[in-house]
C-alpha atoms as a PDB file:
ATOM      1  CA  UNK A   1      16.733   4.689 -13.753  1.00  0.00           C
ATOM      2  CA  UNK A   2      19.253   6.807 -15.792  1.00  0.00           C
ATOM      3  CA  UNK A   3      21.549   9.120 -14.144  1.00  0.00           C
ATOM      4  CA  UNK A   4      20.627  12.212 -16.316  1.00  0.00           C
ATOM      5  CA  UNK A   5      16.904  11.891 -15.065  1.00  0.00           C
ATOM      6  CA  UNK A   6      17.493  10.877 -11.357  1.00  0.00           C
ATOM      7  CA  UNK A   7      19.867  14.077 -11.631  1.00  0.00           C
ATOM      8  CA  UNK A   8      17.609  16.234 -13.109  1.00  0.00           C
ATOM      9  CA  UNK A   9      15.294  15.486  -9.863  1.00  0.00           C
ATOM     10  CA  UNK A  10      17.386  15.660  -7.535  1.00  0.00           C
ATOM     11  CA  UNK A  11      17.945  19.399  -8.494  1.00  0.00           C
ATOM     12  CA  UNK A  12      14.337  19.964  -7.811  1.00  0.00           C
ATOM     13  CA  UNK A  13      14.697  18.752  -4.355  1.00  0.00           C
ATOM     14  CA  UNK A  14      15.444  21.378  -1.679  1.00  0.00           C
ATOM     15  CA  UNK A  15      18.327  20.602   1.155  1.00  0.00           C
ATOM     16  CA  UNK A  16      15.509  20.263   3.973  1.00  0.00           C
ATOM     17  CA  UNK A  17      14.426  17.468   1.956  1.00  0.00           C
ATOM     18  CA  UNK A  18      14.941  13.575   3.270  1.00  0.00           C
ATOM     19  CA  UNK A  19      14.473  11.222   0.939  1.00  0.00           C
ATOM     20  CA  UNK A  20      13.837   7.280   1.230  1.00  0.00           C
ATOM     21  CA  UNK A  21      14.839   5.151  -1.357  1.00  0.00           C
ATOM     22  CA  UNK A  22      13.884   1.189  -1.500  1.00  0.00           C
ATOM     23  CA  UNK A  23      16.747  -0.712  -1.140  1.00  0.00           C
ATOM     24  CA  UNK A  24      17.092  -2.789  -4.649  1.00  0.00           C
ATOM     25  CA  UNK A  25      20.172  -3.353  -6.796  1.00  0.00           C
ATOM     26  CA  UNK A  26      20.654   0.233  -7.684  1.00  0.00           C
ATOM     27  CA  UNK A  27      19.752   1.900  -4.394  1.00  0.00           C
ATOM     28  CA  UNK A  28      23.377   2.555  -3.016  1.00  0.00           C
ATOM     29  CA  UNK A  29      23.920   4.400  -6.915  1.00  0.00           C
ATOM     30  CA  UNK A  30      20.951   6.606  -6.797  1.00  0.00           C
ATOM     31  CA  UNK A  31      21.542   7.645  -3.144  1.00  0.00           C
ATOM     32  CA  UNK A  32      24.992   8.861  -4.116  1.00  0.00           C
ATOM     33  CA  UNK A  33      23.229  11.113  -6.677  1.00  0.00           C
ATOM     34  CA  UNK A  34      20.645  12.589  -4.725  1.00  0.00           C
ATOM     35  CA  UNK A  35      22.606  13.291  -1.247  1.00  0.00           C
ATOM     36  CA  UNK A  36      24.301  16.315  -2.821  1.00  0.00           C
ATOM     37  CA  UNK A  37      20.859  17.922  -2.951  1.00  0.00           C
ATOM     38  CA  UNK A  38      19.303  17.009   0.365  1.00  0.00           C
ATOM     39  CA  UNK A  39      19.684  16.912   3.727  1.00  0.00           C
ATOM     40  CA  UNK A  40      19.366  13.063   4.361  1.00  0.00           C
ATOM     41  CA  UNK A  41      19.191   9.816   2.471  1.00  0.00           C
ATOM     42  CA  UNK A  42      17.497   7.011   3.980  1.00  0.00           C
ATOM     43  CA  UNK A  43      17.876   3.362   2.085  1.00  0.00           C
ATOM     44  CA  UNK A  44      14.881   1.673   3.713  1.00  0.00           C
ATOM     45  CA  UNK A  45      13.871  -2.433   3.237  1.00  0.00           C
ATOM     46  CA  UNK A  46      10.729  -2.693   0.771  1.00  0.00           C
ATOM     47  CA  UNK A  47       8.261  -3.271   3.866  1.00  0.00           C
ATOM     48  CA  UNK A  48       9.942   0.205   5.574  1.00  0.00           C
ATOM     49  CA  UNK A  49       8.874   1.757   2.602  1.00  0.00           C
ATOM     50  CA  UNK A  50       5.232   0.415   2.351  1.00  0.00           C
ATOM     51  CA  UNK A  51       4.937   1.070   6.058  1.00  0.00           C
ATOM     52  CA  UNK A  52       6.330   4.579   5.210  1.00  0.00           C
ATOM     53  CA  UNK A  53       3.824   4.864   2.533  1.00  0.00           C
ATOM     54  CA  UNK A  54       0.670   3.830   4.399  1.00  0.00           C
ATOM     55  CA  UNK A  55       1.514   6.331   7.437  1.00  0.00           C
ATOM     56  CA  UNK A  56       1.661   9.309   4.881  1.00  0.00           C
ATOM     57  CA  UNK A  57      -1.370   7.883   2.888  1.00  0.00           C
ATOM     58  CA  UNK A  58      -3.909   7.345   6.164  1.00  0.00           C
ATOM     59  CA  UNK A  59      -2.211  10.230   8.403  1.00  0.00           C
ATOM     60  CA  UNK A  60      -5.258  10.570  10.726  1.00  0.00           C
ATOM     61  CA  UNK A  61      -6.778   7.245  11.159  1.00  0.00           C
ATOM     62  CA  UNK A  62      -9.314   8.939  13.686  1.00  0.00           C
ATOM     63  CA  UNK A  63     -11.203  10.255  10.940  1.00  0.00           C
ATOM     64  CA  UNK A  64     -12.563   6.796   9.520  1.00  0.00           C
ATOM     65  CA  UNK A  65     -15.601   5.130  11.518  1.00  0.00           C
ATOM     66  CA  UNK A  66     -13.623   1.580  11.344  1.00  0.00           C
ATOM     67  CA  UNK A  67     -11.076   0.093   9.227  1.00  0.00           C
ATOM     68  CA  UNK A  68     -13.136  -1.363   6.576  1.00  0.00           C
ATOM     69  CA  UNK A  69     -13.348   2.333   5.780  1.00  0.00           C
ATOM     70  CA  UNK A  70     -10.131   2.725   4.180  1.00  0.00           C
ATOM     71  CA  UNK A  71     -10.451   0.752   1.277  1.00  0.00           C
ATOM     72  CA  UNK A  72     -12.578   2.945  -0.236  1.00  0.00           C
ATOM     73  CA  UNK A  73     -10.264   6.401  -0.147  1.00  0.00           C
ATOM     74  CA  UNK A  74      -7.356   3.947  -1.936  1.00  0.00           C
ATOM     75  CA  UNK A  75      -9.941   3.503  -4.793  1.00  0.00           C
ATOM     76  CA  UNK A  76     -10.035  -0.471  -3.612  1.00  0.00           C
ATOM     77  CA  UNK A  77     -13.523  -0.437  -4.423  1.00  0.00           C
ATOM     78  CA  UNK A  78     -15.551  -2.330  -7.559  1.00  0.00           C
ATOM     79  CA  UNK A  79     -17.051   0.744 -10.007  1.00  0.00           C
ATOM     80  CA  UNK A  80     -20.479   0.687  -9.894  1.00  0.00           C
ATOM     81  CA  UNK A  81     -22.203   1.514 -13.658  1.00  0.00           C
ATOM     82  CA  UNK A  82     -26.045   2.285 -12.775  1.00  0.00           C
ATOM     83  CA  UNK A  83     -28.445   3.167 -15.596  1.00  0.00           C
ATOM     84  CA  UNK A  84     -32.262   2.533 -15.204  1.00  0.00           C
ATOM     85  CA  UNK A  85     -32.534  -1.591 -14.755  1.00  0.00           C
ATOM     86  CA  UNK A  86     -29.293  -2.183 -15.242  1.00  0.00           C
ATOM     87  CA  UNK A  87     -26.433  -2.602 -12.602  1.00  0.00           C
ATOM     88  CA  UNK A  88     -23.162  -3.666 -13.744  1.00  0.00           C
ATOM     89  CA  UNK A  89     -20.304  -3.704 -10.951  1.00  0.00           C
ATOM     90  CA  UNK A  90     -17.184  -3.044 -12.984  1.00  0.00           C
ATOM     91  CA  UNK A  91     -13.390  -2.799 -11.971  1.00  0.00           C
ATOM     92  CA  UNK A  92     -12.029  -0.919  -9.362  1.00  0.00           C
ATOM     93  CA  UNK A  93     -12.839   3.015  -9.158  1.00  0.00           C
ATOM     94  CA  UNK A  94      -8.971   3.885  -8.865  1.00  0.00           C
ATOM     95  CA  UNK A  95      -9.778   7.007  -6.786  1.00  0.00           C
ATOM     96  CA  UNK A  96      -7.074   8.015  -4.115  1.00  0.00           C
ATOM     97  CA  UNK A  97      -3.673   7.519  -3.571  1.00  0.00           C
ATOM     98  CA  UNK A  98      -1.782   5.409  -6.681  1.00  0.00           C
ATOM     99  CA  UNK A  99       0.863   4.711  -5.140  1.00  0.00           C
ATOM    100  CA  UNK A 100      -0.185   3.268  -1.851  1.00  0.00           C
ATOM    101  CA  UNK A 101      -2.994   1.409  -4.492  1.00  0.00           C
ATOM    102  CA  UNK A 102      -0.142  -0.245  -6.383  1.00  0.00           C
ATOM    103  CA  UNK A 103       2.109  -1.379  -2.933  1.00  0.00           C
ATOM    104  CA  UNK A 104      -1.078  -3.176  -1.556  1.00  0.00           C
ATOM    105  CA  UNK A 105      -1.497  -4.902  -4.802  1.00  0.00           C
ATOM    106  CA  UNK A 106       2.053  -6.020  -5.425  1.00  0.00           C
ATOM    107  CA  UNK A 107       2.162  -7.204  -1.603  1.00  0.00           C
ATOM    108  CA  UNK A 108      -1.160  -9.049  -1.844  1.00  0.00           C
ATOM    109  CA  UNK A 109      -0.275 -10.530  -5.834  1.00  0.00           C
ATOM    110  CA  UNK A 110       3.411 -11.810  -3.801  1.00  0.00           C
ATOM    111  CA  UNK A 111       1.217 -13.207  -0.754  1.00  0.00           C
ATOM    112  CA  UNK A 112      -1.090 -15.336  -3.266  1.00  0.00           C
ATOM    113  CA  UNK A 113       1.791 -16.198  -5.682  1.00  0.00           C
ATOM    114  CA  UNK A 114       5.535 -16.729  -4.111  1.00  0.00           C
ATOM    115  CA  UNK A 115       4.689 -17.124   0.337  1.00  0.00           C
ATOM    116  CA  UNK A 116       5.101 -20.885   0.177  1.00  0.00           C
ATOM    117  CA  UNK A 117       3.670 -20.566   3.980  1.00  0.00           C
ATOM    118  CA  UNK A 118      -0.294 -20.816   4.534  1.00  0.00           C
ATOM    119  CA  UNK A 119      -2.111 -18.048   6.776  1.00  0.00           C
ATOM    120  CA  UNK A 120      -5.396 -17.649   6.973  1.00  0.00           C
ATOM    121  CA  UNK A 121      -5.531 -14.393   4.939  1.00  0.00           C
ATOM    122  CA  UNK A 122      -3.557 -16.905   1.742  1.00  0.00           C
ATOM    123  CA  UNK A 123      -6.460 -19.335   2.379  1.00  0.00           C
ATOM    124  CA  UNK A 124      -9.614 -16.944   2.168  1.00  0.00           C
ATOM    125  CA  UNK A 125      -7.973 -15.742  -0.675  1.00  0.00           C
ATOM    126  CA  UNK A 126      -7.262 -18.555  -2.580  1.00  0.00           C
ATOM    127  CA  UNK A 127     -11.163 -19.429  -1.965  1.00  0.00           C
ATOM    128  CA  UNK A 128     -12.085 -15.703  -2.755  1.00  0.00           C
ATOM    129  CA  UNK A 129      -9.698 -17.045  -6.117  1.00  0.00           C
ATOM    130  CA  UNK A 130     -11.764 -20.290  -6.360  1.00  0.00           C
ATOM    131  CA  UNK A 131     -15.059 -18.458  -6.979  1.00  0.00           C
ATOM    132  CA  UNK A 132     -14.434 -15.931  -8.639  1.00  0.00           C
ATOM    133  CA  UNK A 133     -10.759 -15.657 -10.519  1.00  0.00           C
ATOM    134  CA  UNK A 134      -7.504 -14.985  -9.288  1.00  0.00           C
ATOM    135  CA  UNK A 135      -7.501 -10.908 -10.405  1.00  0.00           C
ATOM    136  CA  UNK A 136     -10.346 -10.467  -8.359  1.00  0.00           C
ATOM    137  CA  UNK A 137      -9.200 -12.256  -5.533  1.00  0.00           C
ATOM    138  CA  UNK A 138      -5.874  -9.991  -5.724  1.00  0.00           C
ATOM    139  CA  UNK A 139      -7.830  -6.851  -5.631  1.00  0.00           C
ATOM    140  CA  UNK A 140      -9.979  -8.422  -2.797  1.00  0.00           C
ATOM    141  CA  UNK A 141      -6.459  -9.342  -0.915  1.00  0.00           C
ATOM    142  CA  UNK A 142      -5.012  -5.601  -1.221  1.00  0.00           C
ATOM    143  CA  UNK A 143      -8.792  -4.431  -0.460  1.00  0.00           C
ATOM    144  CA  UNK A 144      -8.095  -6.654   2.826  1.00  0.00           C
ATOM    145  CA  UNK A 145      -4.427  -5.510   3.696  1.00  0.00           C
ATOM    146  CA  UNK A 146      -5.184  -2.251   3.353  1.00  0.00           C
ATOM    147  CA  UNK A 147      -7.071  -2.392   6.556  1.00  0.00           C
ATOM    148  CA  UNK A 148      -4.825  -5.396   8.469  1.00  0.00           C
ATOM    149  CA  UNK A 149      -4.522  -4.460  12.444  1.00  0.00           C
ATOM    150  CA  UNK A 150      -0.436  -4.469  11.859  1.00  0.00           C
ATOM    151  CA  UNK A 151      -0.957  -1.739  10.019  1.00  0.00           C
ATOM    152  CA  UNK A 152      -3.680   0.014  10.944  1.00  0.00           C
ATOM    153  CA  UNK A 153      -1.856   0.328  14.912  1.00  0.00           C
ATOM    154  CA  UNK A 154       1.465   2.178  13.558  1.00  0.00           C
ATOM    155  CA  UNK A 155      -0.897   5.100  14.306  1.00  0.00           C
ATOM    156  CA  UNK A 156      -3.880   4.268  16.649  1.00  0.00           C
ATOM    157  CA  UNK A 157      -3.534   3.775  20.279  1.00  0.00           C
ATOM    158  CA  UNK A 158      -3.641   0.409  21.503  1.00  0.00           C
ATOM    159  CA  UNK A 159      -6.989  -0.236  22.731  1.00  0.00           C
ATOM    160  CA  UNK A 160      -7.522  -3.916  25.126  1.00  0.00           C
ATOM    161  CA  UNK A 161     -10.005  -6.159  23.875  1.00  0.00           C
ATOM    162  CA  UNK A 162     -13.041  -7.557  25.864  1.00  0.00           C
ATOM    163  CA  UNK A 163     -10.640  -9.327  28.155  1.00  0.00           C
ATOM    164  CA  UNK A 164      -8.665  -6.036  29.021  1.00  0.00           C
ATOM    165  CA  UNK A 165      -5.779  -7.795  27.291  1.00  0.00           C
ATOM    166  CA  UNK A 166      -4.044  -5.076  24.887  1.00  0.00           C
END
């Protein structure tokens, strides 16, 4: 990012402000910038900032029935185009957050691409892939991680399972 811009928004920013930056190649540069104008700078790992992300995108995770619910408010969900006979199920409906839309699918595009290591959310991908292409099975991945227990307990209270095990 160039100077004059990350300058010109760090102006904008008020000094209660904290800001968290994803630690890359530039991060140490643009924090020098910006903590002038704030009251904190936080350089956080990438998956800090996704979790960081996902807490401020689902802040009340009481409000959704279950967790297959959330998929739908990140716009994770096929576009349906309905006119008399016709039904055509189209690409995703890009409703909600963006950015919390484009961390799920750069984590689940890395999962199916680079992790050399098998789980069992790679392989029902990879067959999701098999059937029916590799951008829907990307879409289908993020549509999955987006509601992944790791995740989804940052904020819910543990509850035990039907052995009373939590």
């Amino acid at each position: 990012m160039r100077r004059d811009l990350l300058d010109t928004f760090a102006r904008k920013l008020s000094l209660d402000d904290v800001v968290v930056i994803e630690a890359t190649g530039n991060a140490s540069s643009a924090a020098a910038v910006v903590a002038p104008h704030v009251k904190k700078v936080v350089i956080a790992n990438p998956k800090q900032v996704r979790i960081i992300a996902y807490t401020a995108t689902i802040d009340i995770p009481q409000r959704f029935r279950n967790s297959k619910a959330v998929g739908p408010i990140l716009g994770l969900t096929p576009k349906l185009d309905e006119s008399g006979e016709s039904k055509r199920v189209g690409c995703i409906s890009l409703g909600g957050d963006a950015m919390m839309r484009t961390l799920l699918y750069e984590a689940a595009q890395c999962l199916l691409r680079r992790v050399a290591k098998w789980s069992w959310l790679k392989a029902w991908a990879m067959n999701v892939a098999k059937r029916r292409g590799l951008r829907k099975a990307v879409i289908a991945l993020a549509r999955r991680l987006a509601f992944v227990p790791a995740y989804w307990r940052l904020r819910c209270p543990p509850r035990p399972n039907h052995r009373g095990i939590t």
